[in-house]
PDB file of N, CA and C in Angstrom:
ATOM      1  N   UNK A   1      85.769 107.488 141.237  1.00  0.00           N
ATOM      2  CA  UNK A   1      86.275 106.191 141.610  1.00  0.00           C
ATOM      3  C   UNK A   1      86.624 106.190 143.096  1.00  0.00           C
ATOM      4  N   UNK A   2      86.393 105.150 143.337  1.00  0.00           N
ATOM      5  CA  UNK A   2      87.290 104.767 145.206  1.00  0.00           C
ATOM      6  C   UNK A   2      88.308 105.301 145.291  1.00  0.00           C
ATOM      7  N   UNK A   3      88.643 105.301 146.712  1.00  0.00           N
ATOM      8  CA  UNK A   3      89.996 105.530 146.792  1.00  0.00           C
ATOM      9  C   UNK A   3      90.707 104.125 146.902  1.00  0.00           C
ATOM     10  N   UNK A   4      90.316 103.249 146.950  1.00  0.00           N
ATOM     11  CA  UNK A   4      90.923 101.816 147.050  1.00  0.00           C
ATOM     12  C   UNK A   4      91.023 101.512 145.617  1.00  0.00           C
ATOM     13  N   UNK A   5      89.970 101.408 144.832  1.00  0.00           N
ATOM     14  CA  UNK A   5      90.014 101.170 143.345  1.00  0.00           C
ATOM     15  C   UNK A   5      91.532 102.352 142.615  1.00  0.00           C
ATOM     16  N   UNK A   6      91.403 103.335 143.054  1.00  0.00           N
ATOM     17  CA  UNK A   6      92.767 104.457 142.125  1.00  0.00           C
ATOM     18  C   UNK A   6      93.934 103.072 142.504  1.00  0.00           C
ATOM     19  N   UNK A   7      94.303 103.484 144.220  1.00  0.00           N
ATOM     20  CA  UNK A   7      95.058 102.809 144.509  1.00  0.00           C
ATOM     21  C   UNK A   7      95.729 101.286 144.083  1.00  0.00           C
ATOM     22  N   UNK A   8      94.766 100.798 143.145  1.00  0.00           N
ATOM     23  CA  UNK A   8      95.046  99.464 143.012  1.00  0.00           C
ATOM     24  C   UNK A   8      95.099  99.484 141.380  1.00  0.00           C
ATOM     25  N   UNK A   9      94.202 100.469 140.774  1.00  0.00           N
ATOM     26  CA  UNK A   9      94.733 101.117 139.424  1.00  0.00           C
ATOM     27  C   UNK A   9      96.004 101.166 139.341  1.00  0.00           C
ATOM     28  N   UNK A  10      97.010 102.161 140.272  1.00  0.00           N
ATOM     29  CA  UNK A  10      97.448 102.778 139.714  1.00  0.00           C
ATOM     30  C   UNK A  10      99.051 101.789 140.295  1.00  0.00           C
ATOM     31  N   UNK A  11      98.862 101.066 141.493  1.00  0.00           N
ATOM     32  CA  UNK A  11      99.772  99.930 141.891  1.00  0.00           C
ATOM     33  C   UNK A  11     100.227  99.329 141.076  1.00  0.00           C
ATOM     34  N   UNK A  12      98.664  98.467 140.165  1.00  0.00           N
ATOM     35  CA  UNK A  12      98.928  98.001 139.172  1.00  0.00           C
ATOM     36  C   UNK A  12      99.645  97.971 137.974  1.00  0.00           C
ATOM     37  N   UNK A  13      99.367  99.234 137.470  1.00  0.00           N
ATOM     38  CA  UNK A  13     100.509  99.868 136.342  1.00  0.00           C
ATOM     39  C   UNK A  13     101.640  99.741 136.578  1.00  0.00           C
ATOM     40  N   UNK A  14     101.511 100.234 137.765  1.00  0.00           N
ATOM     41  CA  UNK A  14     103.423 100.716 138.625  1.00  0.00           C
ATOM     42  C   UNK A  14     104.175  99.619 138.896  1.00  0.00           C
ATOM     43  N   UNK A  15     103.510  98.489 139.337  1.00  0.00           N
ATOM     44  CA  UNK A  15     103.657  97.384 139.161  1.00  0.00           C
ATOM     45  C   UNK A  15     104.185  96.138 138.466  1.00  0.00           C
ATOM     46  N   UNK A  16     103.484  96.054 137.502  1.00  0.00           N
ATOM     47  CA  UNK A  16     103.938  95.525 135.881  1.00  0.00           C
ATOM     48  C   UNK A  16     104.346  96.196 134.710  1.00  0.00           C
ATOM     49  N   UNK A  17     103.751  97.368 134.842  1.00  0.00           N
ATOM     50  CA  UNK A  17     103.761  98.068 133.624  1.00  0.00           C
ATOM     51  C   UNK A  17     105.701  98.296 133.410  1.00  0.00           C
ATOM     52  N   UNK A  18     106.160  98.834 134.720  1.00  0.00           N
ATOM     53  CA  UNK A  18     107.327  99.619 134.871  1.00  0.00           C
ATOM     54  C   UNK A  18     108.555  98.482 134.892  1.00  0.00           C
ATOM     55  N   UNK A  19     108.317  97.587 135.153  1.00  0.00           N
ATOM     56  CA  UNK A  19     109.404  96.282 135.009  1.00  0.00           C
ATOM     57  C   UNK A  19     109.254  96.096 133.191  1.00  0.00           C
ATOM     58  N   UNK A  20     108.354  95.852 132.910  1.00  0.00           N
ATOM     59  CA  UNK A  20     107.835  95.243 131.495  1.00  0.00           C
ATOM     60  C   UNK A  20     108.547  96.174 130.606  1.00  0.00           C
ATOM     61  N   UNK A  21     108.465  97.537 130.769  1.00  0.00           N
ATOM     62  CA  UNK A  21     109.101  98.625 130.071  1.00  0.00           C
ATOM     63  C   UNK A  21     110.746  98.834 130.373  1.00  0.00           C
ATOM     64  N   UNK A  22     110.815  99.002 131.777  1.00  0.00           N
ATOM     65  CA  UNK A  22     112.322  98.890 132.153  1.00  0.00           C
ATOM     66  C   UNK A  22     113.187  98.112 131.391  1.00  0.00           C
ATOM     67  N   UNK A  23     112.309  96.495 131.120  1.00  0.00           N
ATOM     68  CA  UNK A  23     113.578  95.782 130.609  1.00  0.00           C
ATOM     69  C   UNK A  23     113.150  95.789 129.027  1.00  0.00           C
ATOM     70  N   UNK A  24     112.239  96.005 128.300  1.00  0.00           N
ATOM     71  CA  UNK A  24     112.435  96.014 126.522  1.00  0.00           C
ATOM     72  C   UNK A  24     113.167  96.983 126.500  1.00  0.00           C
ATOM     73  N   UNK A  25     112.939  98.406 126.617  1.00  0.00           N
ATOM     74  CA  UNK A  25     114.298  99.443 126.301  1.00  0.00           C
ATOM     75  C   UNK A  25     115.652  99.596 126.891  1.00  0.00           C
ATOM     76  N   UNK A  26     115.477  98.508 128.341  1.00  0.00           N
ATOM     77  CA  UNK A  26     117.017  98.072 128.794  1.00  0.00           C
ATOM     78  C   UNK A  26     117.049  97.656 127.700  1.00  0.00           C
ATOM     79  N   UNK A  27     117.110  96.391 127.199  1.00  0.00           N
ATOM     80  CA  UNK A  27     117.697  95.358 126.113  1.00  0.00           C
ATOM     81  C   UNK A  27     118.137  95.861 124.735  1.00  0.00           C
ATOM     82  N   UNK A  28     117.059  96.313 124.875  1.00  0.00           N
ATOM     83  CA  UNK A  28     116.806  97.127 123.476  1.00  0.00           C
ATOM     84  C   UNK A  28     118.324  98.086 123.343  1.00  0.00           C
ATOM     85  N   UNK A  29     118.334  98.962 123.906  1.00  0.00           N
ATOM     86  CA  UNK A  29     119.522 100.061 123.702  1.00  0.00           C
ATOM     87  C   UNK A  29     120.974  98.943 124.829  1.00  0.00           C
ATOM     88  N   UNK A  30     120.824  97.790 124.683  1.00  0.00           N
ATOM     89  CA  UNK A  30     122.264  97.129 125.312  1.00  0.00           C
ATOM     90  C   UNK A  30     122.569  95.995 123.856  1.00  0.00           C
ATOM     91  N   UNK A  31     120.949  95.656 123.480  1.00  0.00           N
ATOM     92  CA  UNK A  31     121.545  94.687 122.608  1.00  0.00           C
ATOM     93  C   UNK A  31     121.670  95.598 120.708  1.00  0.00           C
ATOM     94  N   UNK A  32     120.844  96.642 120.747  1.00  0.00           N
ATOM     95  CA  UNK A  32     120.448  97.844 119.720  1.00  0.00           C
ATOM     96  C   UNK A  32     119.763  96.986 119.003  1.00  0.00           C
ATOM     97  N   UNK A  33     118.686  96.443 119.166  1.00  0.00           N
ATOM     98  CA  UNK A  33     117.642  95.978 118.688  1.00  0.00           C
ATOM     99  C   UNK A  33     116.567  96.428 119.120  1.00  0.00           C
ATOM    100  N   UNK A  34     115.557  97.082 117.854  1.00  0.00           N
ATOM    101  CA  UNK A  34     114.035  97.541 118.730  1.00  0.00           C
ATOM    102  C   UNK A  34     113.858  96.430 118.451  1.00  0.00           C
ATOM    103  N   UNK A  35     113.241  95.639 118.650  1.00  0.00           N
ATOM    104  CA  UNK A  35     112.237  94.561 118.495  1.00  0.00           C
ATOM    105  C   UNK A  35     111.690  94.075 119.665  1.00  0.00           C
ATOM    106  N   UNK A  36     113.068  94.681 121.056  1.00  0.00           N
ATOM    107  CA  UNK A  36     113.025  94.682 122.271  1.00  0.00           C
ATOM    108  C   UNK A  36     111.614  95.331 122.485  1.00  0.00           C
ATOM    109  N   UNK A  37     111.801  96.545 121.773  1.00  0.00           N
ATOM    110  CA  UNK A  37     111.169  97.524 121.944  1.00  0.00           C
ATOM    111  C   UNK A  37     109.764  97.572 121.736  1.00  0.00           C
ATOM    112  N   UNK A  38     109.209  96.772 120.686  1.00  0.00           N
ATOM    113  CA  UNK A  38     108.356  96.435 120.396  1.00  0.00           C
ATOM    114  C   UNK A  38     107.415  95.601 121.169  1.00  0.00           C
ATOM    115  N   UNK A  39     108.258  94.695 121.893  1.00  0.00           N
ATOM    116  CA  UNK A  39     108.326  93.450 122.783  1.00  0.00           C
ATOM    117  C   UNK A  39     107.070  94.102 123.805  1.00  0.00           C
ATOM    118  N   UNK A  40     108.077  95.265 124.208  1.00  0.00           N
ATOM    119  CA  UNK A  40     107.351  96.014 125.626  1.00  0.00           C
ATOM    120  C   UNK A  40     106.682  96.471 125.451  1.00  0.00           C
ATOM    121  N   UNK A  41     106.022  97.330 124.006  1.00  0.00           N
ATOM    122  CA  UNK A  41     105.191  98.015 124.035  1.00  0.00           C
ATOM    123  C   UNK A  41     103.931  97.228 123.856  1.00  0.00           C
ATOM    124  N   UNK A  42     104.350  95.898 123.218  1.00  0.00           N
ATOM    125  CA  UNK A  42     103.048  95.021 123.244  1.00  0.00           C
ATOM    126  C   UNK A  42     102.396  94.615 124.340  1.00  0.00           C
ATOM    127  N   UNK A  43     103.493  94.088 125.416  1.00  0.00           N
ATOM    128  CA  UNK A  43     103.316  93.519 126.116  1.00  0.00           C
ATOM    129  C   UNK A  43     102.539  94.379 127.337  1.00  0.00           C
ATOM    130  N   UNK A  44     103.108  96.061 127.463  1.00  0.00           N
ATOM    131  CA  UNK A  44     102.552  96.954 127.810  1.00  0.00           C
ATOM    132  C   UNK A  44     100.890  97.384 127.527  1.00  0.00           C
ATOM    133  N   UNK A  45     100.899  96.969 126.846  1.00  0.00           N
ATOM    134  CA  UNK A  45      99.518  97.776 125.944  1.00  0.00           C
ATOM    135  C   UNK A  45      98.929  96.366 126.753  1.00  0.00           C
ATOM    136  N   UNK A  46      98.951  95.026 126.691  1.00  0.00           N
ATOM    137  CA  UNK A  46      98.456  94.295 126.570  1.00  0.00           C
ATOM    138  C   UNK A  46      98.252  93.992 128.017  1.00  0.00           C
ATOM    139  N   UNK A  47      99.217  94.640 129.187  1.00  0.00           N
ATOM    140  CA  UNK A  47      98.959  94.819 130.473  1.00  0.00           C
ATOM    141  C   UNK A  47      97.671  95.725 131.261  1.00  0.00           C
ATOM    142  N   UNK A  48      97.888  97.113 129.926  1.00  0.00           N
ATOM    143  CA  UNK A  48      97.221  97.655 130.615  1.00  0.00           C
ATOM    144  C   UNK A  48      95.366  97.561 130.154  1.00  0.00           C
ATOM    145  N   UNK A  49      95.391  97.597 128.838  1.00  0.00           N
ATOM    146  CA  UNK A  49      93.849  96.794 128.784  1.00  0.00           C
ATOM    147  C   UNK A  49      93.577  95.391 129.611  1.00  0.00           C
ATOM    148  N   UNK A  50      93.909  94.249 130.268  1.00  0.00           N
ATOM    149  CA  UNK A  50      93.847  93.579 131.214  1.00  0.00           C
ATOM    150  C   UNK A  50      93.109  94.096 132.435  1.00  0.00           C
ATOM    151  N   UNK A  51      94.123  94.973 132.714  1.00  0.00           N
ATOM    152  CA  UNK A  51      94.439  95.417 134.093  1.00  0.00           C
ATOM    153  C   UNK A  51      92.662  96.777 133.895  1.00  0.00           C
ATOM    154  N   UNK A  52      92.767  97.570 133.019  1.00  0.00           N
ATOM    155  CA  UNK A  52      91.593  98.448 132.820  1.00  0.00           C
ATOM    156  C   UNK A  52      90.296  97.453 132.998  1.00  0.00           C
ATOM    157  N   UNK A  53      90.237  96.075 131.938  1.00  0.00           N
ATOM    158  CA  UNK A  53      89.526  95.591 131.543  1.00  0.00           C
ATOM    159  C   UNK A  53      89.001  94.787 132.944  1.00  0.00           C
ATOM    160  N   UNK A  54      89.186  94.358 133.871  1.00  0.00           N
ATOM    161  CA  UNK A  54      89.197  93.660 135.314  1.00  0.00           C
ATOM    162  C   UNK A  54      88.833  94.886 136.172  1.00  0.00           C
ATOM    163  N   UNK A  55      89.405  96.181 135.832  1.00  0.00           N
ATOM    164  CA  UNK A  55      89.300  96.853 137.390  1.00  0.00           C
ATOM    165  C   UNK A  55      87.352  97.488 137.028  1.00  0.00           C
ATOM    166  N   UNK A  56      87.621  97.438 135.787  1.00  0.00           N
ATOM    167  CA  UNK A  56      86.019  98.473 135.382  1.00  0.00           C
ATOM    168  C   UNK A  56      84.661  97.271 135.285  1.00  0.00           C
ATOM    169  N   UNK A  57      85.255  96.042 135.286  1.00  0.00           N
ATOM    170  CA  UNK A  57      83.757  95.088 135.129  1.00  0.00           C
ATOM    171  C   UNK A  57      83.893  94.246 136.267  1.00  0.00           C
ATOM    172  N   UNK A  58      84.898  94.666 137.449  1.00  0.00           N
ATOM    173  CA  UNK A  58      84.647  94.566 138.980  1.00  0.00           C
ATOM    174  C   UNK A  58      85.417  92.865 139.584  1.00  0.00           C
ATOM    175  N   UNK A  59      86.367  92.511 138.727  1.00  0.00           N
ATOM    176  CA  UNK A  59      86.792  90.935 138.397  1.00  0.00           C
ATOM    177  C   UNK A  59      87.397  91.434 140.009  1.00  0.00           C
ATOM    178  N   UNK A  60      87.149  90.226 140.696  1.00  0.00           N
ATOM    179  CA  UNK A  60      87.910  89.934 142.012  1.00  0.00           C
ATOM    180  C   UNK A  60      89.363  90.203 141.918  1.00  0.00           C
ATOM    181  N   UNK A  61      90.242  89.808 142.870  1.00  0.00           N
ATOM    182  CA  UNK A  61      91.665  90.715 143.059  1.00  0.00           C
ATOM    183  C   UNK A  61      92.759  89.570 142.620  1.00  0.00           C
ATOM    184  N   UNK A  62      92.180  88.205 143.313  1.00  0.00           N
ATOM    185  CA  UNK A  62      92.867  87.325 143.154  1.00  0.00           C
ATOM    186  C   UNK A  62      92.415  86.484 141.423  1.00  0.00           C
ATOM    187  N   UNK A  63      91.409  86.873 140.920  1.00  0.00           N
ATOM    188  CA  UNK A  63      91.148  86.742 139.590  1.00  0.00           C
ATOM    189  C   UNK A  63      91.762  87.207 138.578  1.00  0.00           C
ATOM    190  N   UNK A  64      91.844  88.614 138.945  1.00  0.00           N
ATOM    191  CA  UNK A  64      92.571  89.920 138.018  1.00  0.00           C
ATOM    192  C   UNK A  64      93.880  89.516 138.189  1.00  0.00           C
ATOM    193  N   UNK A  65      94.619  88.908 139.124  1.00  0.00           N
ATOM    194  CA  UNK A  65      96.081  88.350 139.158  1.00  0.00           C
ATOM    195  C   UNK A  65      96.727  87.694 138.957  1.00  0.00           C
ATOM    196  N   UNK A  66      95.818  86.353 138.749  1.00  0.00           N
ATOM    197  CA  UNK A  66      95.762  85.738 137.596  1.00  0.00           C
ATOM    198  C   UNK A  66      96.260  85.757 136.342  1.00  0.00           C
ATOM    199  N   UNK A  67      95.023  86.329 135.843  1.00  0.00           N
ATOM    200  CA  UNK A  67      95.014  86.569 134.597  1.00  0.00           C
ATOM    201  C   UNK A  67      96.555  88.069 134.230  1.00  0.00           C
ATOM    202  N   UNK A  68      96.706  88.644 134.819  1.00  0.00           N
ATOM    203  CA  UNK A  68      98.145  89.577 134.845  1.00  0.00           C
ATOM    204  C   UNK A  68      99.493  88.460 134.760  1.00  0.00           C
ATOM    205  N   UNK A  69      99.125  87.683 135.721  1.00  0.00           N
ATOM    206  CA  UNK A  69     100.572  86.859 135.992  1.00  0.00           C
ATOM    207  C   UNK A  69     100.508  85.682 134.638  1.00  0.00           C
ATOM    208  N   UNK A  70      99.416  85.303 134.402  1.00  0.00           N
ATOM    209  CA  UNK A  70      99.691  84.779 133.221  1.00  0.00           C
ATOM    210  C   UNK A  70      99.591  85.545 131.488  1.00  0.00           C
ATOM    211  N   UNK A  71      99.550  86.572 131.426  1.00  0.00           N
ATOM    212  CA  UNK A  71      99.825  87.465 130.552  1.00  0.00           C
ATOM    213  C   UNK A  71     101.263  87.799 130.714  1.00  0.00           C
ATOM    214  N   UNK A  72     102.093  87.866 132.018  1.00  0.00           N
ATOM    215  CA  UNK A  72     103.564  88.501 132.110  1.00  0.00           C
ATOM    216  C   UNK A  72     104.102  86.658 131.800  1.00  0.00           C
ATOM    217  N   UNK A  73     103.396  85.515 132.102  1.00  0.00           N
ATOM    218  CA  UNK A  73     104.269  84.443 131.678  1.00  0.00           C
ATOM    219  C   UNK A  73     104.401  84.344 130.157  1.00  0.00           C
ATOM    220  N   UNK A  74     103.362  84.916 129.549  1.00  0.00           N
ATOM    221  CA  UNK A  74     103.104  84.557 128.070  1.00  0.00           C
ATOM    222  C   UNK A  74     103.815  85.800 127.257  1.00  0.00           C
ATOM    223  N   UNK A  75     104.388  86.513 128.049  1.00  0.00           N
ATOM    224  CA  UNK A  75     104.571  87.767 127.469  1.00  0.00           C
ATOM    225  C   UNK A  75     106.185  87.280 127.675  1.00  0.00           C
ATOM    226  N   UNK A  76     106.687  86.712 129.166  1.00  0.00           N
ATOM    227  CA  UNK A  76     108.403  86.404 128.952  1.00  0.00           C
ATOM    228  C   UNK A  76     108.593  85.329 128.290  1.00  0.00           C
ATOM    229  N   UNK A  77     108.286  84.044 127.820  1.00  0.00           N
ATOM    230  CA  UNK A  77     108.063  83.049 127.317  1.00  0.00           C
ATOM    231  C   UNK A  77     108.230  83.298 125.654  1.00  0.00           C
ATOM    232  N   UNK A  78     107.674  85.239 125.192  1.00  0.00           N
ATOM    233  CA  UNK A  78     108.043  85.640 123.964  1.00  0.00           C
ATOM    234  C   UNK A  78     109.501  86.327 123.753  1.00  0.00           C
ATOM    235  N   UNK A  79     109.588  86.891 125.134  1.00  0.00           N
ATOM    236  CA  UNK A  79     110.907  87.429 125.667  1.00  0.00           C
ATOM    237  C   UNK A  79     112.077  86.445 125.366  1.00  0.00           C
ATOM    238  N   UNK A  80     111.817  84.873 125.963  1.00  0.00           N
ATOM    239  CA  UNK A  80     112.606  83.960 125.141  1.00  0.00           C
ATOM    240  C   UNK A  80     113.032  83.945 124.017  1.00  0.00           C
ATOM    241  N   UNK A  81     111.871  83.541 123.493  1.00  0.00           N
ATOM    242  CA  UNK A  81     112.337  83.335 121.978  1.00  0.00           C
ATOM    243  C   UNK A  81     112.396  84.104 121.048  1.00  0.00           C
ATOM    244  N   UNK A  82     112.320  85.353 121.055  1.00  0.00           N
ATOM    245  CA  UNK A  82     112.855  86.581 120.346  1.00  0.00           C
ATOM    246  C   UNK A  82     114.346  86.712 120.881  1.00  0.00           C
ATOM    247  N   UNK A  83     114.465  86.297 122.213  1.00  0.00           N
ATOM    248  CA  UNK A  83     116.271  86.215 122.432  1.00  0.00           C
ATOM    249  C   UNK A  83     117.184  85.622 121.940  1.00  0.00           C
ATOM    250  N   UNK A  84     116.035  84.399 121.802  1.00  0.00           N
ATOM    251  CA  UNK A  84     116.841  83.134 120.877  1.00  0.00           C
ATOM    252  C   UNK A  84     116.739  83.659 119.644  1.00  0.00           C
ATOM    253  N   UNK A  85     116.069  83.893 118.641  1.00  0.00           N
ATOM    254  CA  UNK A  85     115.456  84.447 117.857  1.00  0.00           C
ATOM    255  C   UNK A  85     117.073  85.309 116.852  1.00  0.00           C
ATOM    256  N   UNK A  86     117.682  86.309 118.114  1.00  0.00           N
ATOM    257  CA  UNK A  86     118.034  87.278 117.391  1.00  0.00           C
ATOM    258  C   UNK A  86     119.467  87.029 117.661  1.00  0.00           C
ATOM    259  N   UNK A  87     119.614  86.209 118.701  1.00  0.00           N
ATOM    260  CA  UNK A  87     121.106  85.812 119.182  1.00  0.00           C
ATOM    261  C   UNK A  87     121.741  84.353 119.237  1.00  0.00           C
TER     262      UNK A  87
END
């Protein structure tokens, strides 16, 4: 691989991945609900096939960001209402 392509691999992850995770197992072990937990790992998993799925079939930068930023809206938008949900 490039060295621009790792770099933007691995931004990427570091990126979304690490907020997305930070806060389901924040919540999770403040409110002691996995479901938090669950939350992130979906939402995780669901970042990083995106993010794989764009960098390997060559999707432009501002395309691939897109589609990330509206996966993290659809992903806090569940963050809602599982808040509401449980509280």
């Amino acid at each position: 691989m490039a060295r621009a392509t790792l770099r933007f691999w691995y931004g990427g992850l570091l990126a979304g991945l690490l907020p997305v995770l930070l806060l389901g197992f924040g919540y999770s072990a403040l409110a002691d609900r996995p479901a938090f937990v669950f939350w992130a790992l979906t939402v995780g998993v669901a970042w990083t096939v995106t993010l794989r799925q764009g960098v390997q079939t060559g999707v432009s930068g501002a395309r691939l960001a897109g589609r990330l930023l509206l996966l993290l809206a659809a992903g806090g938008a569940a963050f809602a209402g599982l808040e509401a949900r449980l509280f």
